[in-house]
N, C-alpha and C. Protein backbone atom coordinates (compact mmCIF):
# COMPACT_ATOMS: atom_id res chain seq x y z
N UNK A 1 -12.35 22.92 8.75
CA UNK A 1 -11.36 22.10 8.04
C UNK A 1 -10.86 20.99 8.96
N UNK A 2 -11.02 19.90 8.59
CA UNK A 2 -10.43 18.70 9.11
C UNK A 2 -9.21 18.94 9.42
N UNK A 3 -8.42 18.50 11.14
CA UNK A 3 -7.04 18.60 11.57
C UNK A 3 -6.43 17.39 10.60
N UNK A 4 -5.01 17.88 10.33
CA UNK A 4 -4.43 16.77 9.34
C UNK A 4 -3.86 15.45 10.39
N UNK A 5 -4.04 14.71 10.06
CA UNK A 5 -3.53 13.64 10.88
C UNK A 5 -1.63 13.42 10.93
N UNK A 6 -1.52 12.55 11.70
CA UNK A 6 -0.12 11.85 11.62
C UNK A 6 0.23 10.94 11.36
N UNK A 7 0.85 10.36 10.72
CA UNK A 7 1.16 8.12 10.98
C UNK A 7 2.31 8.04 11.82
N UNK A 8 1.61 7.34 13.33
CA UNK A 8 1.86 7.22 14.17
C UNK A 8 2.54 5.71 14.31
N UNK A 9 3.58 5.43 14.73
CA UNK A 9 4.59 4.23 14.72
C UNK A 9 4.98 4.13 15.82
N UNK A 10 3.87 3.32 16.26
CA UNK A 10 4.24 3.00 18.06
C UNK A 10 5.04 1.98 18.45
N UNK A 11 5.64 1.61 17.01
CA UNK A 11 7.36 0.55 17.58
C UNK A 11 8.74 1.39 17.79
N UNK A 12 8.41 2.55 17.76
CA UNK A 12 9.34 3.73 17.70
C UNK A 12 9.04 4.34 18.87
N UNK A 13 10.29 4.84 19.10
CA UNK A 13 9.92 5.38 21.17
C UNK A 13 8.91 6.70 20.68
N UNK A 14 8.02 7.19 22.15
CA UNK A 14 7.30 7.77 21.79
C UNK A 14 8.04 9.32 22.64
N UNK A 15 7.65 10.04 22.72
CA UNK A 15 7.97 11.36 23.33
C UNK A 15 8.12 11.37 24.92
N UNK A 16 8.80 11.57 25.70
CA UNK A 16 8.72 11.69 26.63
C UNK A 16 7.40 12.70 28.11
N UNK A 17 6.51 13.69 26.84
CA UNK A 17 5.76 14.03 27.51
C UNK A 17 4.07 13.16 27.68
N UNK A 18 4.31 12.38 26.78
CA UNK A 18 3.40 11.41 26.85
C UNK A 18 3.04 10.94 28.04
N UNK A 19 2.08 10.82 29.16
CA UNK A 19 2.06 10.24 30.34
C UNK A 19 1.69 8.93 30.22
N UNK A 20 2.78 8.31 31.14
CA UNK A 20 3.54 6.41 30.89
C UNK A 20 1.80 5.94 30.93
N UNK A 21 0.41 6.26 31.13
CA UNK A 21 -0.57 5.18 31.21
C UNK A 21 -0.95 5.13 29.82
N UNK A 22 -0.71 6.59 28.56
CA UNK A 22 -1.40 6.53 27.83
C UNK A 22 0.09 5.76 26.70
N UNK A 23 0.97 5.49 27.14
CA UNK A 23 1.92 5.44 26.24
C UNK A 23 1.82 3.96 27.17
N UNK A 24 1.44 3.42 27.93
CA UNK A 24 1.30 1.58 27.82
C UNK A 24 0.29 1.24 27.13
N UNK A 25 -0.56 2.13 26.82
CA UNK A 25 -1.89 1.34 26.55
C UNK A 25 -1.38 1.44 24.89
N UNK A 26 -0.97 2.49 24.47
CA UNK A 26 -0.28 2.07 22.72
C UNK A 26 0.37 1.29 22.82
N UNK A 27 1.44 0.84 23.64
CA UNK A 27 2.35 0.19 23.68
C UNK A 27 1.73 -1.53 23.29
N UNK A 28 0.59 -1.93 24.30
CA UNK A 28 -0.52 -3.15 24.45
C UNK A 28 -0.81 -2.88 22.85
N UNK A 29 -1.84 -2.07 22.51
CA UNK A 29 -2.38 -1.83 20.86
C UNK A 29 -1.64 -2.65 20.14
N UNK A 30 -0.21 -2.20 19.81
CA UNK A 30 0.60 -2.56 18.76
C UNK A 30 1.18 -3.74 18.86
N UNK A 31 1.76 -4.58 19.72
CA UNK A 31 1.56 -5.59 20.18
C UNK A 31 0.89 -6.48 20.02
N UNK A 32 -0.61 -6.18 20.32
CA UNK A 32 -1.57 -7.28 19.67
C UNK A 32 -2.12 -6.86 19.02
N UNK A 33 -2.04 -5.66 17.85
CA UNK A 33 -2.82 -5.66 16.85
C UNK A 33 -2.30 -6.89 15.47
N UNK A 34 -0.85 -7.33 15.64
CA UNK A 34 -0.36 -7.74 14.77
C UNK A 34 -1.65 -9.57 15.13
N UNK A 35 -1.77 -9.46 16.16
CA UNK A 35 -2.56 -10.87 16.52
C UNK A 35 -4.20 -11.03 16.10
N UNK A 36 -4.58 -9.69 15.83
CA UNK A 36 -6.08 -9.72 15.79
C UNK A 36 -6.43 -10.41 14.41
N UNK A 37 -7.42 -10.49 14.23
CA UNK A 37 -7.50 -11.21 12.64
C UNK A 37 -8.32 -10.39 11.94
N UNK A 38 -7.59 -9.74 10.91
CA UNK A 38 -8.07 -8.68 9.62
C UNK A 38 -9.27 -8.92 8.75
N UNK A 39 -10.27 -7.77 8.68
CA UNK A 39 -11.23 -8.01 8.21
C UNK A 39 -10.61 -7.39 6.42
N UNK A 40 -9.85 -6.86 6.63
CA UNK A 40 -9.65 -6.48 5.12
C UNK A 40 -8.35 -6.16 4.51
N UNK A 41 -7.70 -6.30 3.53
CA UNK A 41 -6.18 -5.96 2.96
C UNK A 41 -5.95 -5.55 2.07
N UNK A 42 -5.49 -4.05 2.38
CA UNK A 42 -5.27 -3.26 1.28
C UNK A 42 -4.12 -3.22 0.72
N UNK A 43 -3.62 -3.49 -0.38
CA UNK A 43 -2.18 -3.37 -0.99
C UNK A 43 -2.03 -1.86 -1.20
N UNK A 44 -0.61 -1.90 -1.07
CA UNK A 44 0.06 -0.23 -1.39
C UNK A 44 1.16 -0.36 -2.44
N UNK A 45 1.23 0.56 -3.74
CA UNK A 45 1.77 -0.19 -4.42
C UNK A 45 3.21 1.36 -4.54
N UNK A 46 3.87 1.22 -5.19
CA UNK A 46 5.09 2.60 -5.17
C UNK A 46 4.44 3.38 -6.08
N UNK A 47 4.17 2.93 -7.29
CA UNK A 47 3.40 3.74 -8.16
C UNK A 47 1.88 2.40 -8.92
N UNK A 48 1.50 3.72 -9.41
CA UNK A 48 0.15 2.89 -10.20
C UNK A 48 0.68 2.03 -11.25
N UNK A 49 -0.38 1.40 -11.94
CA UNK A 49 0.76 0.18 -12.99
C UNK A 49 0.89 1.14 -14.18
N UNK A 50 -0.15 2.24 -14.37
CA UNK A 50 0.55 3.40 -15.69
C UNK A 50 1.33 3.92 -15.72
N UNK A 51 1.50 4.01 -14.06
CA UNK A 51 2.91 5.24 -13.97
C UNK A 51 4.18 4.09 -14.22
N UNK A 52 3.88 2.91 -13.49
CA UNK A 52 5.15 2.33 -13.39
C UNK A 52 5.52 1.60 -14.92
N UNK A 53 4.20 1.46 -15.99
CA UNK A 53 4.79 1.14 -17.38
C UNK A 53 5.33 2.32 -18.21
N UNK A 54 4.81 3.26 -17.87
CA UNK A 54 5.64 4.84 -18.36
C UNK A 54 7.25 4.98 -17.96
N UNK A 55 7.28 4.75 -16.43
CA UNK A 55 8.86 4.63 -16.32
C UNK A 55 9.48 2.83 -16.82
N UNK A 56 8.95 2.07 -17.09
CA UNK A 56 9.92 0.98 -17.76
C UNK A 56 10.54 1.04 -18.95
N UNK A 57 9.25 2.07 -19.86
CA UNK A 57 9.21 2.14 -21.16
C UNK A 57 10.15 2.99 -21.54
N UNK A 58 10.04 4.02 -20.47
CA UNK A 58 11.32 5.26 -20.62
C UNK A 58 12.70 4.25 -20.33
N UNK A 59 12.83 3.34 -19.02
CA UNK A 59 14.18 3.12 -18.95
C UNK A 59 14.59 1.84 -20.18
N UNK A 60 13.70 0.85 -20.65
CA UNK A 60 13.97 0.25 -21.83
C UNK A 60 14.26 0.57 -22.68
N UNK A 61 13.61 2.10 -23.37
CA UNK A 61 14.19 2.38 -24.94
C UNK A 61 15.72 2.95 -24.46
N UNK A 62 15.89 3.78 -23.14
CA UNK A 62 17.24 4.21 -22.92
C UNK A 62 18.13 3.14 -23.40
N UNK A 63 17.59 2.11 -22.51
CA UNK A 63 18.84 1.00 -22.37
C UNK A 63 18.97 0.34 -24.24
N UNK A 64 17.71 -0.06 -24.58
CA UNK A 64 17.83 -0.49 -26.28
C UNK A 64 18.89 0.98 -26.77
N UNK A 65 18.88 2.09 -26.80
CA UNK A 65 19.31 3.07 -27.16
C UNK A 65 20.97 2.77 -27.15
N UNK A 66 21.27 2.51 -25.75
CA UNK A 66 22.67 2.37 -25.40
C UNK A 66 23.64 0.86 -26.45
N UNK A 67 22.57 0.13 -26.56
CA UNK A 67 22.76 -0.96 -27.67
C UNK A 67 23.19 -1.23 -28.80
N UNK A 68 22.09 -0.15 -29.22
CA UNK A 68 21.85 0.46 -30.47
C UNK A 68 21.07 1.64 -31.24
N UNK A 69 22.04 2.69 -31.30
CA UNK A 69 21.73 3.93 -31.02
C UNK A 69 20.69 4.77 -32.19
N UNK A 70 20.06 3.76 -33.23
CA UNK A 70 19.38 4.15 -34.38
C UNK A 70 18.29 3.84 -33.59
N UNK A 71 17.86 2.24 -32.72
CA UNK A 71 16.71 2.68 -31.61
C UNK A 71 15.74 3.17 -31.25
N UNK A 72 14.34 3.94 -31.52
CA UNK A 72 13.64 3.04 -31.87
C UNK A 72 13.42 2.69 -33.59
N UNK A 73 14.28 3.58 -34.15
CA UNK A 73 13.83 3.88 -35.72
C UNK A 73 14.69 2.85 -36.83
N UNK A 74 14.62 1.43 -35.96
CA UNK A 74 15.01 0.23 -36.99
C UNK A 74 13.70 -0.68 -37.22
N UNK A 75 14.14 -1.45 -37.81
CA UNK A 75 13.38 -3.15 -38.37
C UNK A 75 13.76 -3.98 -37.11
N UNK A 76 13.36 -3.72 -36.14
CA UNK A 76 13.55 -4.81 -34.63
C UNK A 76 12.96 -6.49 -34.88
N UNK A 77 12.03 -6.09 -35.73
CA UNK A 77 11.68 -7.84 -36.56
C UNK A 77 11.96 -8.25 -37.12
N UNK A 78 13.45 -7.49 -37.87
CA UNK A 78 14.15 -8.42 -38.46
C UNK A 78 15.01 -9.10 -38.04
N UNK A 79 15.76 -9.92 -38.50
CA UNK A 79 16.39 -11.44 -37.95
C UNK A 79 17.85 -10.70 -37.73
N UNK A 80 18.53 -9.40 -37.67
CA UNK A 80 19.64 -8.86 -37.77
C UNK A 80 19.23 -8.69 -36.50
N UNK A 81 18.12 -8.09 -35.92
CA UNK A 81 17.88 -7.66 -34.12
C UNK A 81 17.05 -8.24 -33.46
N UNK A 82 17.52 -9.92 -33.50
CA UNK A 82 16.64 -11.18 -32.73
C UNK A 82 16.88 -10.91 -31.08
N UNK A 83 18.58 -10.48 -31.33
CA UNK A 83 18.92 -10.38 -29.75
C UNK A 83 18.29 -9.17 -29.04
N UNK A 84 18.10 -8.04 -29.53
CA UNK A 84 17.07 -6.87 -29.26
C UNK A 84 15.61 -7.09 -28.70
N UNK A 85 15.26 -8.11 -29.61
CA UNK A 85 14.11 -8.10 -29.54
C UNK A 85 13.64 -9.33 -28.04
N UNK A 86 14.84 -10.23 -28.01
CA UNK A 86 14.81 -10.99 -26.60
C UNK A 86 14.58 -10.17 -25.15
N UNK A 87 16.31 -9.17 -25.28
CA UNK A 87 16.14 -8.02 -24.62
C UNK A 87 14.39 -7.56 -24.54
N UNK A 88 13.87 -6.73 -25.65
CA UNK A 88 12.39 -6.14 -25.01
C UNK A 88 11.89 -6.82 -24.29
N UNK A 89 11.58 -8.27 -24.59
CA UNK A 89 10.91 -9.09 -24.39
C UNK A 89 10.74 -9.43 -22.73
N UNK A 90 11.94 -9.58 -22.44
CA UNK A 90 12.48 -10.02 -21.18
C UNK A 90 12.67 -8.83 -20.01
N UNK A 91 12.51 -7.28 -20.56
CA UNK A 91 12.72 -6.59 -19.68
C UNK A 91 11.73 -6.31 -18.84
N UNK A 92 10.14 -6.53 -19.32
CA UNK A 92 9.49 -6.37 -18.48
C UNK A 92 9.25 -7.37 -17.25
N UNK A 93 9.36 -8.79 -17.49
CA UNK A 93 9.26 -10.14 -16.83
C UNK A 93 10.29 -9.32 -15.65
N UNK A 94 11.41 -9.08 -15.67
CA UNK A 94 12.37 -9.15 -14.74
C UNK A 94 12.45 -7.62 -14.13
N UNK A 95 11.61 -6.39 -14.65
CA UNK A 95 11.14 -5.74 -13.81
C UNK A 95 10.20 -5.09 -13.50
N UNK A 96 9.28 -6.31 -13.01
CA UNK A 96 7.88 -6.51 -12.13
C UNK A 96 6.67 -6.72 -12.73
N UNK A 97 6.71 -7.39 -13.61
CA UNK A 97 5.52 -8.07 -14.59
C UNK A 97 5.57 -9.64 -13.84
N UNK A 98 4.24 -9.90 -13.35
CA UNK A 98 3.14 -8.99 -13.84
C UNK A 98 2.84 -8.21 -12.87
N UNK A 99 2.08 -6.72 -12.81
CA UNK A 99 2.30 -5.61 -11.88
C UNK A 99 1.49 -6.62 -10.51
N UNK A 100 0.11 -6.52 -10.68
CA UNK A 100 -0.31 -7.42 -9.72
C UNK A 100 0.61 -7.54 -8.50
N UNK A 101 0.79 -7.99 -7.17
CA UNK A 101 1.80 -8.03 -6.06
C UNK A 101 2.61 -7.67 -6.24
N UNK A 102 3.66 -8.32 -7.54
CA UNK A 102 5.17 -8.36 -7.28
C UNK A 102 5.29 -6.60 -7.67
N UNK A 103 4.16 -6.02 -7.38
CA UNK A 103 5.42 -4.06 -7.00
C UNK A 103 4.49 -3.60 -6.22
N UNK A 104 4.23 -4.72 -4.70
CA UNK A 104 3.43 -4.34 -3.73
C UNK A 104 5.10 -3.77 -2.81
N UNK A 105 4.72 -2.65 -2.30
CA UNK A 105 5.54 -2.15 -1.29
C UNK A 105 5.20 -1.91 0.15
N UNK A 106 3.95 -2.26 0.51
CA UNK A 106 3.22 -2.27 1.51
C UNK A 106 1.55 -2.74 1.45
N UNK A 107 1.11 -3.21 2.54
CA UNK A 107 -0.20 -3.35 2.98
C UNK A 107 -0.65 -2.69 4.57
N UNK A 108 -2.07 -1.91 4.12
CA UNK A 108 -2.64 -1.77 5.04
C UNK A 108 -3.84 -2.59 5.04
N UNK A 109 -3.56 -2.63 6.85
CA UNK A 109 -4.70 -4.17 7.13
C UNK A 109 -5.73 -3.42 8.04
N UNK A 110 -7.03 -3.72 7.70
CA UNK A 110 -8.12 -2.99 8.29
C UNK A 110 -8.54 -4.58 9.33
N UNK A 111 -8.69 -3.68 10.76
CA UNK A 111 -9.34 -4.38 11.85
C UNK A 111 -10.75 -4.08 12.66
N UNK A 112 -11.46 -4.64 12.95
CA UNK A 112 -12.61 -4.59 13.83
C UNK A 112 -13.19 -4.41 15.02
N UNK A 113 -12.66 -3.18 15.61
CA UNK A 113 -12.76 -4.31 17.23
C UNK A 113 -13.79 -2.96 18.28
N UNK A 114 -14.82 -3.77 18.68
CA UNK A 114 -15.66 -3.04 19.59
C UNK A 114 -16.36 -1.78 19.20
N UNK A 115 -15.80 -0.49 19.27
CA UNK A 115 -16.39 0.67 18.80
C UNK A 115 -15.61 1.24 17.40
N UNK A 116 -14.89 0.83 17.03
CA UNK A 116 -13.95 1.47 16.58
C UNK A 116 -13.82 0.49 15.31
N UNK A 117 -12.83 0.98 13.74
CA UNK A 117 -12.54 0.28 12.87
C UNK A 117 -10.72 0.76 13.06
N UNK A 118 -9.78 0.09 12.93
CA UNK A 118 -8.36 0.19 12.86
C UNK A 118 -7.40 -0.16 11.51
N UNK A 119 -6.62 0.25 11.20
CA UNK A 119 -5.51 0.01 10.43
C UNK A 119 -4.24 -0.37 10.89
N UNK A 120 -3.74 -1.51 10.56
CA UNK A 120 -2.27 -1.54 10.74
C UNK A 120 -1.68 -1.61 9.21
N UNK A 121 -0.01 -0.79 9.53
CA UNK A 121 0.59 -1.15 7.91
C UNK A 121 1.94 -1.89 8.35
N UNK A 122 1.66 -2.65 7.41
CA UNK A 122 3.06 -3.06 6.47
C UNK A 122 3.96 -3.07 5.65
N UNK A 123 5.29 -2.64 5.87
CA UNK A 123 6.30 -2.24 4.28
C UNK A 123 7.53 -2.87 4.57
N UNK A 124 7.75 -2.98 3.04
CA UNK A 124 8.89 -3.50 3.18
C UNK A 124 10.21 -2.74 3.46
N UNK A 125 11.19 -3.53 3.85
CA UNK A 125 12.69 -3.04 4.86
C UNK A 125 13.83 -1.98 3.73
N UNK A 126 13.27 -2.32 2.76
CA UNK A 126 14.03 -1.77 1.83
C UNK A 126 14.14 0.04 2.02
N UNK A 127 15.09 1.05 2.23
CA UNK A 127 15.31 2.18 2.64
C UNK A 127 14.74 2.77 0.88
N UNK A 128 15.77 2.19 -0.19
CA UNK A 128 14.99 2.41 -1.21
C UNK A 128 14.32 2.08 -2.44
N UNK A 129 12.92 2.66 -2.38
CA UNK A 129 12.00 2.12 -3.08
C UNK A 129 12.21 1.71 -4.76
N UNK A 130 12.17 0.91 -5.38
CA UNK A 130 12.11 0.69 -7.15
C UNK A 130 11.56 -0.32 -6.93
N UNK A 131 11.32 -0.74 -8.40
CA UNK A 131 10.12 -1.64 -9.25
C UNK A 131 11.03 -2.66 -9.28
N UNK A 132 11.84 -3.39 -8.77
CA UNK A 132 12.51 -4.52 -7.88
C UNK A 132 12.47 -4.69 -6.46
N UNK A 133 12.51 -4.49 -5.75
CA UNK A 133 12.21 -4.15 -4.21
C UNK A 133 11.70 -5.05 -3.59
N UNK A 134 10.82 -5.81 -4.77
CA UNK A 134 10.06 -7.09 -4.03
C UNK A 134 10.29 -8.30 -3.16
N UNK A 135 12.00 -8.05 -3.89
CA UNK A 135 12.65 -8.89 -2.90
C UNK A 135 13.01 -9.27 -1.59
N UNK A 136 12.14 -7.69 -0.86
CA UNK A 136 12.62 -7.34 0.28
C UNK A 136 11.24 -7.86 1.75
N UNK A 137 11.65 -8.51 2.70
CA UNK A 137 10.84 -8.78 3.37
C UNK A 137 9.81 -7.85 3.87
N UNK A 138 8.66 -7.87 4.77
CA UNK A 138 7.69 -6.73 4.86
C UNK A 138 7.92 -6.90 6.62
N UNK A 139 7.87 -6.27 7.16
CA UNK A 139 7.70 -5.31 8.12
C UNK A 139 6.69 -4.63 8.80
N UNK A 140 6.56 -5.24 10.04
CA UNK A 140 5.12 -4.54 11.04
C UNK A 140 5.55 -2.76 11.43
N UNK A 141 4.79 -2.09 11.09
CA UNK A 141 5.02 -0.52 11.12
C UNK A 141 4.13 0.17 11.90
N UNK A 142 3.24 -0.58 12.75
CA UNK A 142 2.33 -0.21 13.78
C UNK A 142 0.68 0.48 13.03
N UNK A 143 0.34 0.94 14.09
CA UNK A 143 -1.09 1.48 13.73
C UNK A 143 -1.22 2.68 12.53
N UNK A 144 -1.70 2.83 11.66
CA UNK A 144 -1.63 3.82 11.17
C UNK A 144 -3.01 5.11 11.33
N UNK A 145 -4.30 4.35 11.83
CA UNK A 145 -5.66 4.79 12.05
C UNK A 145 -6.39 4.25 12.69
N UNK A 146 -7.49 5.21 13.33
CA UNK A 146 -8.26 4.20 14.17
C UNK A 146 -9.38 5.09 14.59
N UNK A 147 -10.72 4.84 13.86
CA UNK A 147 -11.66 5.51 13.40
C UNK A 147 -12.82 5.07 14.38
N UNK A 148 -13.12 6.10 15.70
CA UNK A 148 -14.06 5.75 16.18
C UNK A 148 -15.35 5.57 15.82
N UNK A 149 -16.89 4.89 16.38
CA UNK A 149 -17.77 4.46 15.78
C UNK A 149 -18.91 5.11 16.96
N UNK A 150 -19.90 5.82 16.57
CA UNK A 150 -20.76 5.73 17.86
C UNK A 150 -21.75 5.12 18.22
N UNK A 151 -21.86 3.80 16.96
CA UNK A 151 -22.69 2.57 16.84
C UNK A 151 -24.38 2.85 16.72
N UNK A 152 -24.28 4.11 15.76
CA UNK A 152 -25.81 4.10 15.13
C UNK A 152 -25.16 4.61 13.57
N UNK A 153 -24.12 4.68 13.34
CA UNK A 153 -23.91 4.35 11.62
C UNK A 153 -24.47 3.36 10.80
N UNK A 154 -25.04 3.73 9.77
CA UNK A 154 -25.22 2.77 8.81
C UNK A 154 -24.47 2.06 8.03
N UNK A 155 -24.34 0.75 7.43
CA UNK A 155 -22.81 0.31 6.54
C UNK A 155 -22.42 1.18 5.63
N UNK A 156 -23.53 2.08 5.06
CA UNK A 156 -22.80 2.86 3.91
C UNK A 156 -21.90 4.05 4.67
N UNK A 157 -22.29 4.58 5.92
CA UNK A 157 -21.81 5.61 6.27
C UNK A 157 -20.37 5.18 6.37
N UNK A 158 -20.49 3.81 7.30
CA UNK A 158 -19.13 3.51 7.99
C UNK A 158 -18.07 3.16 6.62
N UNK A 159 -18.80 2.46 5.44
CA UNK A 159 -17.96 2.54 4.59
C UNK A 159 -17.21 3.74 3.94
N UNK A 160 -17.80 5.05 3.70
CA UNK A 160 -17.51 6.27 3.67
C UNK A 160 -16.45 6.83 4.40
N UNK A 161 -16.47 6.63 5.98
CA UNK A 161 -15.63 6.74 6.89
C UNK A 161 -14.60 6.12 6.73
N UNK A 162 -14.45 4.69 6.34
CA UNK A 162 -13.04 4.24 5.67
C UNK A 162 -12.32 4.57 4.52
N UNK A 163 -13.08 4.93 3.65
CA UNK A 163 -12.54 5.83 2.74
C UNK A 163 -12.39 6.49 2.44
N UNK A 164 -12.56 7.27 3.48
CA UNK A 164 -12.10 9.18 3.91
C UNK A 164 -10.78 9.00 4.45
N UNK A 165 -10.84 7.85 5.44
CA UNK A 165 -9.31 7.91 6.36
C UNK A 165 -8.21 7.34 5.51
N UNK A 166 -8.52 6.45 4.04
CA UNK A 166 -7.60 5.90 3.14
C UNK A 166 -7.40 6.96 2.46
N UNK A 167 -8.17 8.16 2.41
CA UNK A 167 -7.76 9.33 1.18
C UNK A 167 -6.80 10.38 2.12
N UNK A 168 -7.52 10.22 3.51
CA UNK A 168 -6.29 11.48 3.92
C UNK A 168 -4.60 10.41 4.07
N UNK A 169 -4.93 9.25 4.38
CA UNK A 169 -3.29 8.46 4.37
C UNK A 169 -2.52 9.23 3.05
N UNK A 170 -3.15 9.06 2.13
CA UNK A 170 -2.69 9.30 0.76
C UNK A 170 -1.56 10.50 0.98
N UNK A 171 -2.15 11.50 2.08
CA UNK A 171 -1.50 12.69 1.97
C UNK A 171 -0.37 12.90 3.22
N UNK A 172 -0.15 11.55 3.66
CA UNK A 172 0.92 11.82 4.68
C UNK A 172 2.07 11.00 4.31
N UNK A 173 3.18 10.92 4.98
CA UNK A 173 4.36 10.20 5.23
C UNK A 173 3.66 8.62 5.78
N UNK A 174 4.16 7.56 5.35
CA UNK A 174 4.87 7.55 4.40
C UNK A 174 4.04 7.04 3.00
N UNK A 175 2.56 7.78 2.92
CA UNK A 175 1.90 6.56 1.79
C UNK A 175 1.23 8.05 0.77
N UNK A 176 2.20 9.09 0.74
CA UNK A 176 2.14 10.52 -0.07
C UNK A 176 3.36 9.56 -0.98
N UNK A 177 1.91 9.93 -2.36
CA UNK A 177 2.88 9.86 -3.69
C UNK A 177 3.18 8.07 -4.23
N UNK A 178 2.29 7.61 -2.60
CA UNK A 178 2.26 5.80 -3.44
C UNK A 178 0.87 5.62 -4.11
N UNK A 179 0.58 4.24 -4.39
CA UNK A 179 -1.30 4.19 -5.04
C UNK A 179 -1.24 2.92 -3.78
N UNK A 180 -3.12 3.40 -3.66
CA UNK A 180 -3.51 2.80 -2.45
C UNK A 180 -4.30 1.71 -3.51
N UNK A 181 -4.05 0.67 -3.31
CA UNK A 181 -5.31 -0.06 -4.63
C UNK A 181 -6.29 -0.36 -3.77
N UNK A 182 -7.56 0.38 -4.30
CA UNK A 182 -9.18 -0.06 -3.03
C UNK A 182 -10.03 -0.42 -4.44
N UNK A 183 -9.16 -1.00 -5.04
CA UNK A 183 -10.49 -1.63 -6.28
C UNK A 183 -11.41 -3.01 -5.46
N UNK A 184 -11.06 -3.58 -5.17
CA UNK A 184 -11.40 -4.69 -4.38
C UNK A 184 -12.19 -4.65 -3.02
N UNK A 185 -11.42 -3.53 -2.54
CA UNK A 185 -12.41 -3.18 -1.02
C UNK A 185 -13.75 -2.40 -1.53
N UNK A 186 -13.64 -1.51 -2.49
CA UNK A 186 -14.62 -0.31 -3.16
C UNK A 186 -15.67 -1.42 -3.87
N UNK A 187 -15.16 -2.79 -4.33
CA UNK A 187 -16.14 -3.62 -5.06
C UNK A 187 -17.15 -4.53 -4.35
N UNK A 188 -16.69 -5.03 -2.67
CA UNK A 188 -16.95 -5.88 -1.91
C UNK A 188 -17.78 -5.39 -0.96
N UNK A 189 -17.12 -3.64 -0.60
CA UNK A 189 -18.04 -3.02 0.65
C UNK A 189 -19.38 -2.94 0.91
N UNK A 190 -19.70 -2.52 -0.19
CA UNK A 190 -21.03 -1.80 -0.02
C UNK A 190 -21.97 -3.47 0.02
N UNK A 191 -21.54 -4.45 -0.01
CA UNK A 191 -22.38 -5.83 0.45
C UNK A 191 -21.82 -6.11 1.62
N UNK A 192 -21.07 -5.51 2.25
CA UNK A 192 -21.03 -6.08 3.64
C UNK A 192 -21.62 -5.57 4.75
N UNK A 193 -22.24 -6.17 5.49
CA UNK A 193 -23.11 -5.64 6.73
C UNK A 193 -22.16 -5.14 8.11
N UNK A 194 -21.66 -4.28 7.48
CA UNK A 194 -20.53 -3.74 8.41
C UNK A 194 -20.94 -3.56 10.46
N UNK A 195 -22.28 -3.18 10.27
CA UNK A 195 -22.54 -2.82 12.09
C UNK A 195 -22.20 -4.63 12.17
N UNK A 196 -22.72 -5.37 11.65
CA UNK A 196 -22.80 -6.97 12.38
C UNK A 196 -21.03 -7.11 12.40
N UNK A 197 -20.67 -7.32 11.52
CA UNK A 197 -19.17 -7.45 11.28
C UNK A 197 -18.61 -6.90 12.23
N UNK A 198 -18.49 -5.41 12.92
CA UNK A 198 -17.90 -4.88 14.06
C UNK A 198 -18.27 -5.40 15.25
N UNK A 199 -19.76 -5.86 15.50
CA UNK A 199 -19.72 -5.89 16.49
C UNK A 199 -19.85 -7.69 16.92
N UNK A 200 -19.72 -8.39 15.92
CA UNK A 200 -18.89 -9.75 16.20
C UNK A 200 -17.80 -10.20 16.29
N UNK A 201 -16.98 -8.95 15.88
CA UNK A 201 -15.30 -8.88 15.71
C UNK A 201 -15.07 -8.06 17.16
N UNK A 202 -15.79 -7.75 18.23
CA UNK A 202 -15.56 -7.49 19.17
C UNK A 202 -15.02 -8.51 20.18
């Protein structure tokens, strides 16, 4: 059984039994990983866009409810509930339509370098998370992975290998219970010549 990993946040002091050579050399990592230039960007979203139209839909009819308490079981097209029907209209625009970015709560950024493939993430400052939040600036959160290579993988393997280490994230602090969107990386990979890519990004 695979050891479970950690997400490791090397802008955060590290333990004191750490010996100071291996705790400078993270220290260097994080530092300039924010400088390296990303071969790939994964958005992290709070929830999927089903889950997050399931909870709008629940908090809209509440709120139509509180309005008008016959709700959903009127004539909303009629000209008696124009202002109702503005309300529907408008509730999704103003919270987070269209899903697309605006209910991105983080990115993880995949890097290249020498033997190895890396992750850094990004989230935003906000302590707590909702389907407004967007407002909130994003935030360097250090390394989250870093997947050695022994440079006779094939691209499909190494692609495999990245999406083993995006499925165990899934199951830790802090990206347990968000959606990782890899529609885009899952569509692009398998044409990229990943050994050349690593080892020109060296």
């Amino acid at each position: 059984m695979r050891r479970k990993r950690r997400i490791i946040v090397w802008n955060k002091e590290l333990p004191s039994a750490v010996p100071p050579t291996v705790s400078e050399a993270r220290w260097r990592i994080n530092s300039t990983m924010q400088m390296w230039e990303p071969i790939f960007e994964i958005a992290v979203y709070r929830k999927s866009q089903r889950e997050l139209e399931t909870e709008c839909d629940a908090a809209l009819e509440k709120y139509l409810r509180s309005l008008e308490p016959q709700y959903p079981f009127i004539e909303i097209d009629s000209a008696k509930y124009q202002g109702l029907r503005f309300i529907r209209e408008q509730f999704w625009k103003e919270h987070g339509a269209p899903y697309p970015y605006n209910q991105v709560i983080g990115w993880v950024v995949l890097y290249a370098k020498r033997d190895q493939i890396l992750a850094g993430y990004y989230k935003i400052g906000a302590k707590r998370l909702t389907r407004n939040c967007r407002r909130h600036r994003f935030q360097w959160q250090g390394k989250c992975f870093a997947h050695p290579l022994a440079g006779n993988e094939t691209s499909k393997e190494i692609v495999a290998d990245i999406v083993e280490e995006l499925r165990l994230l899934t199951a830790e602090s802090p990206f347990k219970g968000r959606y990782l969107d890899t529609r885009a990386f899952m569509r692009v990979a398998p044409y990229i010549n990943w050994r050349r890519l690593i080892r020109e990004s060296s």
